[in-house]
Protein backbone atom coordinates (compact mmCIF):
# COMPACT_ATOMS: atom_id res chain seq x y z
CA UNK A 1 131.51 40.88 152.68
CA UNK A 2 130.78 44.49 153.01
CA UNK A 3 133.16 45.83 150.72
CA UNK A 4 132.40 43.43 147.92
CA UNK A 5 128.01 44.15 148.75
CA UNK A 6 129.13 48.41 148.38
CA UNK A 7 131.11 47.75 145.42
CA UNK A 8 128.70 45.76 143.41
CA UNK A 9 126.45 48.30 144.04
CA UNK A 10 128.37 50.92 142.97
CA UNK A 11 128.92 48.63 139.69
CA UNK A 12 125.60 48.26 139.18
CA UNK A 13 124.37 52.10 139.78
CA UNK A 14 127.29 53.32 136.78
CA UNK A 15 126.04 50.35 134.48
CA UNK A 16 122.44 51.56 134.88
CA UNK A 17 123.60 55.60 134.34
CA UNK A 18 125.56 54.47 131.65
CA UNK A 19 122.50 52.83 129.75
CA UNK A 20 120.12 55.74 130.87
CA UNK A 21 122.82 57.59 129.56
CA UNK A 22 123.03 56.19 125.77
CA UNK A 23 119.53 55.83 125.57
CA UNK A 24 119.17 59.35 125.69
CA UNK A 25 122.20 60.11 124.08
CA UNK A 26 121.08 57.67 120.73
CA UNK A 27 117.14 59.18 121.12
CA UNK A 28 118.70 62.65 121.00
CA UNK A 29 120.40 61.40 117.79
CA UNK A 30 117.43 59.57 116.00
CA UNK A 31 115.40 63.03 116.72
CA UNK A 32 117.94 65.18 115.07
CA UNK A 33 118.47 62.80 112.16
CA UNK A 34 114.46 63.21 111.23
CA UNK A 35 114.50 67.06 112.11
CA UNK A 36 112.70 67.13 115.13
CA UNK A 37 113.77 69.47 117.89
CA UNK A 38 114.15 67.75 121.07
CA UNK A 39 113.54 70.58 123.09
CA UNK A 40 109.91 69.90 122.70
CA UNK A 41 109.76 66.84 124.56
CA UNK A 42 110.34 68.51 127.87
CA UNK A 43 110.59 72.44 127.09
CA UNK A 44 109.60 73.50 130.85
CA UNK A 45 112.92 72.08 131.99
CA UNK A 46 114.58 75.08 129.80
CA UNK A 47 114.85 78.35 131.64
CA UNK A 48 114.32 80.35 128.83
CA UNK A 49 112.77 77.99 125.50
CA UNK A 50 113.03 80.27 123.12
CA UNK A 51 115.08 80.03 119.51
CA UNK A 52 115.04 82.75 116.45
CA UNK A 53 112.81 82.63 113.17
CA UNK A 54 115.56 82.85 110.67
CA UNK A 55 112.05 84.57 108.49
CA UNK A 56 110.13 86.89 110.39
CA UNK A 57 113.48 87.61 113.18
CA UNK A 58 110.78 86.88 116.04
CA UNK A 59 111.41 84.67 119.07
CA UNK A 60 109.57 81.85 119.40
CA UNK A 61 108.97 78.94 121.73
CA UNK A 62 110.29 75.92 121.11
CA UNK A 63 106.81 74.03 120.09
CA UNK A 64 107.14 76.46 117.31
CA UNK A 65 109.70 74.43 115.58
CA UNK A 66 108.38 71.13 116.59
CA UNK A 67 106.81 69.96 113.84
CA UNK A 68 109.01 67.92 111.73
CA UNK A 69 108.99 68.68 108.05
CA UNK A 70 112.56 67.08 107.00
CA UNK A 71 112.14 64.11 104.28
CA UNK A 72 115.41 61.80 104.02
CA UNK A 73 116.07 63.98 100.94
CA UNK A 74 115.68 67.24 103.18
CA UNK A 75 119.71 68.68 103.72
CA UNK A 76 119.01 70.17 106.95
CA UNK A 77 118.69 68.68 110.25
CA UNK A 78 117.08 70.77 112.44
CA UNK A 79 114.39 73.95 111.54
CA UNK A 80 114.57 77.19 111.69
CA UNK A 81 111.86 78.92 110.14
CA UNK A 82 108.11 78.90 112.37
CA UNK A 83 105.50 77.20 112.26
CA UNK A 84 103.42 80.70 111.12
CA UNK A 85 106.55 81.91 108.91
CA UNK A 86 106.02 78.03 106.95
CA UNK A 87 102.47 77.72 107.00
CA UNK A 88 102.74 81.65 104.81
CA UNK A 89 105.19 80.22 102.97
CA UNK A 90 102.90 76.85 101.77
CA UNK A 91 99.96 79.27 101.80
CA UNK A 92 101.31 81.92 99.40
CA UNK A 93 102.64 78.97 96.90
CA UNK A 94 98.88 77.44 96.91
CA UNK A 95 96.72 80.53 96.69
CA UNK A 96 99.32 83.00 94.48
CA UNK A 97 101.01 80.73 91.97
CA UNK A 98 97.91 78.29 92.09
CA UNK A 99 100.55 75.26 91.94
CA UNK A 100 100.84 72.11 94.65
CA UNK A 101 104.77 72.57 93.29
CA UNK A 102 105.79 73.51 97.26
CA UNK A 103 109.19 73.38 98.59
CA UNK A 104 111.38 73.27 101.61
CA UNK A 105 112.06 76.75 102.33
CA UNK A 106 115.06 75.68 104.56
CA UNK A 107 118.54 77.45 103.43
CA UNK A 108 119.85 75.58 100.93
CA UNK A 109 117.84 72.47 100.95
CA UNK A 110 115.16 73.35 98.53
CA UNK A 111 113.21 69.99 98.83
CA UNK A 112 109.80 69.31 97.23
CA UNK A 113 107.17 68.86 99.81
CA UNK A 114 104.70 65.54 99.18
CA UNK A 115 100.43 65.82 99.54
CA UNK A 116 100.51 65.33 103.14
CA UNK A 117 103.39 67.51 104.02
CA UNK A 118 101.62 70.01 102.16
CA UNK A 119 98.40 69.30 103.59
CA UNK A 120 99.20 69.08 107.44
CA UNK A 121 100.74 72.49 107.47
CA UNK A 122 98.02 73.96 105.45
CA UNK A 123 96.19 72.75 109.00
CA UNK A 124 97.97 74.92 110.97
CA UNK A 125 95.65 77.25 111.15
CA UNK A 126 92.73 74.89 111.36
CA UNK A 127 90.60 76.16 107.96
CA UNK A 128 88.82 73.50 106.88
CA UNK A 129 87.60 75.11 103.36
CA UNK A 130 91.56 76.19 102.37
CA UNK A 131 92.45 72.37 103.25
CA UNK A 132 89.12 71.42 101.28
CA UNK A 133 90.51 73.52 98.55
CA UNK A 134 94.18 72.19 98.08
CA UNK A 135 92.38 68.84 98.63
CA UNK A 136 90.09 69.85 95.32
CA UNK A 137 92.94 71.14 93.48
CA UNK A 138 94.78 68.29 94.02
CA UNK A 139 92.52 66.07 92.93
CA UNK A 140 91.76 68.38 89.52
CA UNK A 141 95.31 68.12 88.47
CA UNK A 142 95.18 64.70 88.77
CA UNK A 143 92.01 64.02 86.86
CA UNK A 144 93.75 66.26 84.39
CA UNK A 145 96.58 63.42 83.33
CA UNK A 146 93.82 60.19 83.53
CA UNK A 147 93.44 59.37 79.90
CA UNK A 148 89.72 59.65 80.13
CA UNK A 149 89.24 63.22 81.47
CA UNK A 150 88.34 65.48 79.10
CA UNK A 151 87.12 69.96 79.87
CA UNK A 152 84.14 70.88 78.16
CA UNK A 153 84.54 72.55 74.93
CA UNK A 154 82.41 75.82 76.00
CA UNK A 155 84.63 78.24 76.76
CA UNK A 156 81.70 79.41 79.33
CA UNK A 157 81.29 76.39 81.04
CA UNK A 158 84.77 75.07 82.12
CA UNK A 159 83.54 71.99 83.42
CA UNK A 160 85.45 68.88 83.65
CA UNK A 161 84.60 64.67 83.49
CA UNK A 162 85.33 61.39 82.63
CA UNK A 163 84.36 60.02 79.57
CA UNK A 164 83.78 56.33 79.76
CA UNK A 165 84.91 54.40 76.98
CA UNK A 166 87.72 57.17 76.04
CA UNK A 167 88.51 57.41 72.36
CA UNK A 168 85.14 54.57 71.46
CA UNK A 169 83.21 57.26 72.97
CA UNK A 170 83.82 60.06 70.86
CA UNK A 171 80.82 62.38 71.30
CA UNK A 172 80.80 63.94 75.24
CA UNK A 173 77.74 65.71 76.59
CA UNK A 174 78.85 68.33 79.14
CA UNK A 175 76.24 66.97 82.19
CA UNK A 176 76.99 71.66 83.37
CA UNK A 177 75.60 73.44 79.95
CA UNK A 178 74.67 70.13 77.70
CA UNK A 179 77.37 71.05 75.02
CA UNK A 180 78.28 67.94 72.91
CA UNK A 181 82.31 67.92 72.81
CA UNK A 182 84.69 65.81 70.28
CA UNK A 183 87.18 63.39 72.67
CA UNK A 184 89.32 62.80 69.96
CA UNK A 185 89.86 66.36 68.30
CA UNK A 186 88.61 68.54 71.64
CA UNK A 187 86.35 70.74 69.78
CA UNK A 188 82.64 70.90 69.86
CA UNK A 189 80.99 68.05 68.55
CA UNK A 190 81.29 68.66 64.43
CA UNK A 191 77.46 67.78 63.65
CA UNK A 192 76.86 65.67 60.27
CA UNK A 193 80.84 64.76 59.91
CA UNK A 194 82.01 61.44 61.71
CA UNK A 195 85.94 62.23 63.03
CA UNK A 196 87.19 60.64 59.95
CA UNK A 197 85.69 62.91 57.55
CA UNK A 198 86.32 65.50 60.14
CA UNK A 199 89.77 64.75 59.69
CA UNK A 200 89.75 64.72 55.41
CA UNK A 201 87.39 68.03 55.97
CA UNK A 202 90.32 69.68 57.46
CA UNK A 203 93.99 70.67 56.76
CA UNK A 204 96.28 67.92 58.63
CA UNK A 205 99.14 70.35 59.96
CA UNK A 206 96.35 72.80 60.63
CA UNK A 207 94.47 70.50 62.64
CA UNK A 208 98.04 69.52 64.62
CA UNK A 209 98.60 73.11 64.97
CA UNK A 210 95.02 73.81 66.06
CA UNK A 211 94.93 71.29 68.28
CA UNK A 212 98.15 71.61 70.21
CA UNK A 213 96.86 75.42 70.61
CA UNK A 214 94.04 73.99 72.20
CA UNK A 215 95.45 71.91 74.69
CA UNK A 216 98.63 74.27 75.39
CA UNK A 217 96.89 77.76 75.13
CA UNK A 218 94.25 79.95 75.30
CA UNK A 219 93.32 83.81 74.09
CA UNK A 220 94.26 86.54 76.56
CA UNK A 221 90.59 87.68 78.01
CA UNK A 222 92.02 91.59 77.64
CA UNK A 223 93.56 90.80 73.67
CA UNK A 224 93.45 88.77 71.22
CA UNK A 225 97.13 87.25 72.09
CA UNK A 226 97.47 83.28 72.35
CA UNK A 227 98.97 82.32 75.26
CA UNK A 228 100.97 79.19 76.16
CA UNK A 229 100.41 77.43 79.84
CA UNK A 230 104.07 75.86 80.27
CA UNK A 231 103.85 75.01 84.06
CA UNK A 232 101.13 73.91 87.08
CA UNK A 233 100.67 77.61 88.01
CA UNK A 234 97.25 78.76 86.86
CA UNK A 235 98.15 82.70 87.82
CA UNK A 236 98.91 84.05 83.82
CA UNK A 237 100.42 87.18 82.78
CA UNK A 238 100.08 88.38 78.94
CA UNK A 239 103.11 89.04 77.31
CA UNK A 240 101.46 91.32 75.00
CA UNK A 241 98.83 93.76 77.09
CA UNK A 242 100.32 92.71 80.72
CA UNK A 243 96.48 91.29 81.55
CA UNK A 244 96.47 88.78 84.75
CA UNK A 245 94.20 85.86 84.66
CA UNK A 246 93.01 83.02 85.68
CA UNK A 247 93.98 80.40 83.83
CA UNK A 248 91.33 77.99 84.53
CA UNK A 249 88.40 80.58 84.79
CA UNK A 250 89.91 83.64 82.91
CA UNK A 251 88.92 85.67 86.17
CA UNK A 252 90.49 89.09 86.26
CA UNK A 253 93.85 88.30 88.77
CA UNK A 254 93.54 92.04 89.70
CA UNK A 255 90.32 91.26 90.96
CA UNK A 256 91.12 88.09 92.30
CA UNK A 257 93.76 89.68 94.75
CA UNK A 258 92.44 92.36 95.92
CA UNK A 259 88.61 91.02 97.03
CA UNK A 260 89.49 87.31 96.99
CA UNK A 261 88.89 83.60 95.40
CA UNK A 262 85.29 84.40 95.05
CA UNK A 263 85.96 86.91 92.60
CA UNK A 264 86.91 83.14 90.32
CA UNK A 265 83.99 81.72 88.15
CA UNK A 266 81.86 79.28 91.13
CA UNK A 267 82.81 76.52 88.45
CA UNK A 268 86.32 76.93 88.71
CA UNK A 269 88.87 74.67 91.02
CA UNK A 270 89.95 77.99 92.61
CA UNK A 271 86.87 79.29 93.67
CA UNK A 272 86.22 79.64 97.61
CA UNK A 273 82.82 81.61 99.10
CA UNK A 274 82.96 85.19 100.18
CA UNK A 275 82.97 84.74 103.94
């Protein structure tokens, strides 16, 4: 009776280390399959819980790589670039190249980050105003495709809004500098022509030429050169004097980069306080 008592409780002690066992074998699994480091469930077990920035060379601790930024579309399992080394990387994409176009900067994976990816590590460093200013920008680019949204046509102003009605609402007063703006051709408001004698007034290839200058390009602040906006980044170079700009603002990018995004026009999307 003794024997068979010790041996079903040896049975039943390597039945429960054997589940214990897969549990932690599977969670181990699940947490690599979403890139998350398991180390940083219980990191003061480790004798040393340290691991190299394959960016700045630096050893880190473990919570360093915690944060899991791998999508299903992400090729890489694990991380290892920082936290600091990433939150640069989002940081220099944003405030540089003026684009929300971010990506995994992971060897060889190369992955577009989404809003919220972008957004949480942009909160690494807890400022509020550069997360209230991706949030802004964010939201600019995407008033920028609704079919209503139309930019004021002084070149001063550079105000944006939505024009209710659309295309039956032809004639926009900017509610910034009161400048009456054409929705259908883009221009300022052509006083004494309605849009269809606007259109006879005009040359018809002109006006399609004019227009898709209008809405693709704008004159170099530094020369007279057209230049054509062919991506999200609002950071321009001129082909023909080298000038940097703004594209939204036409702030000198010189200017911008050396004292900051206050040196932008206080109505553009870009523009943060001197602090």
């Amino acid at each position: 009776m003794f024997l068979k008592s010790h041996a079903f409780n040896v049975f039943l002690c390597t039945l429960i280390f054997c589940i214990i066992h897969y549990d932690i074998s599977q969670n181990r699994n699940i947490l690599d399959q979403y890139g998350v480091e398991y180390f940083c469930i219980a990191t003061k077990h480790i004798p040393n819980p340290q691991k190299l920035c394959l960016v700045c060379y630096d050893e880190k601790h473990f919570t360093e790589f915690c944060f899991s930024i791998a999508k299903s579309e992400c090729h890489h399992l694990n991380r290892t670039i920082c936290n600091s080394c990433l939150f640069h990387h989002v940081e220099q994409a944003f405030q540089i190249t003026f684009t929300d176009d971010v990506y995994c900067p992971e060897l060889d994976c190369d992955v577009k980050f989404d809003y919220n990816t972008v957004r949480t590590i942009l909160s690494f460093n807890r400022d509020k105003k550069l997360v209230e200013r991706y949030d802004r920008f964010v939201l600019h680019r995407q008033l920028e495709q609704m079919d209503e949204f139309i930019w004021c046509s002084n070149k001063l102003c550079n105000v944006g809004q939505l024009n209710e009605g659309g295309i039956l609402n032809n004639i926009v007063t900017c509610f910034q500098c009161q400048q009456k703006t054409c929705f259908r051709h883009r221009v300022e408001w052509h006083q004494g022509l309605t849009c269809e004698e606007y259109d006879q007034f005009i040359d018809f290839d002109y006006e399609c030429s004019r227009r898709w200058i209008v809405e693709h390009s704008k004159k170099c602040p530094n020369c007279p050169y057209q230049i054509e906006k062919n991506d999200g980044c609002d950071h321009m170079t001129c082909i023909k004097c080298r000038h940097e700009f703004c594209w939204a603002c036409l702030a000198d990018f010189q200017l911008i980069r050396r004292y900051g995004n206050h040196r932008h026009d206080q109505t553009c999307r870009h523009y943060a306080p001197n602090e």
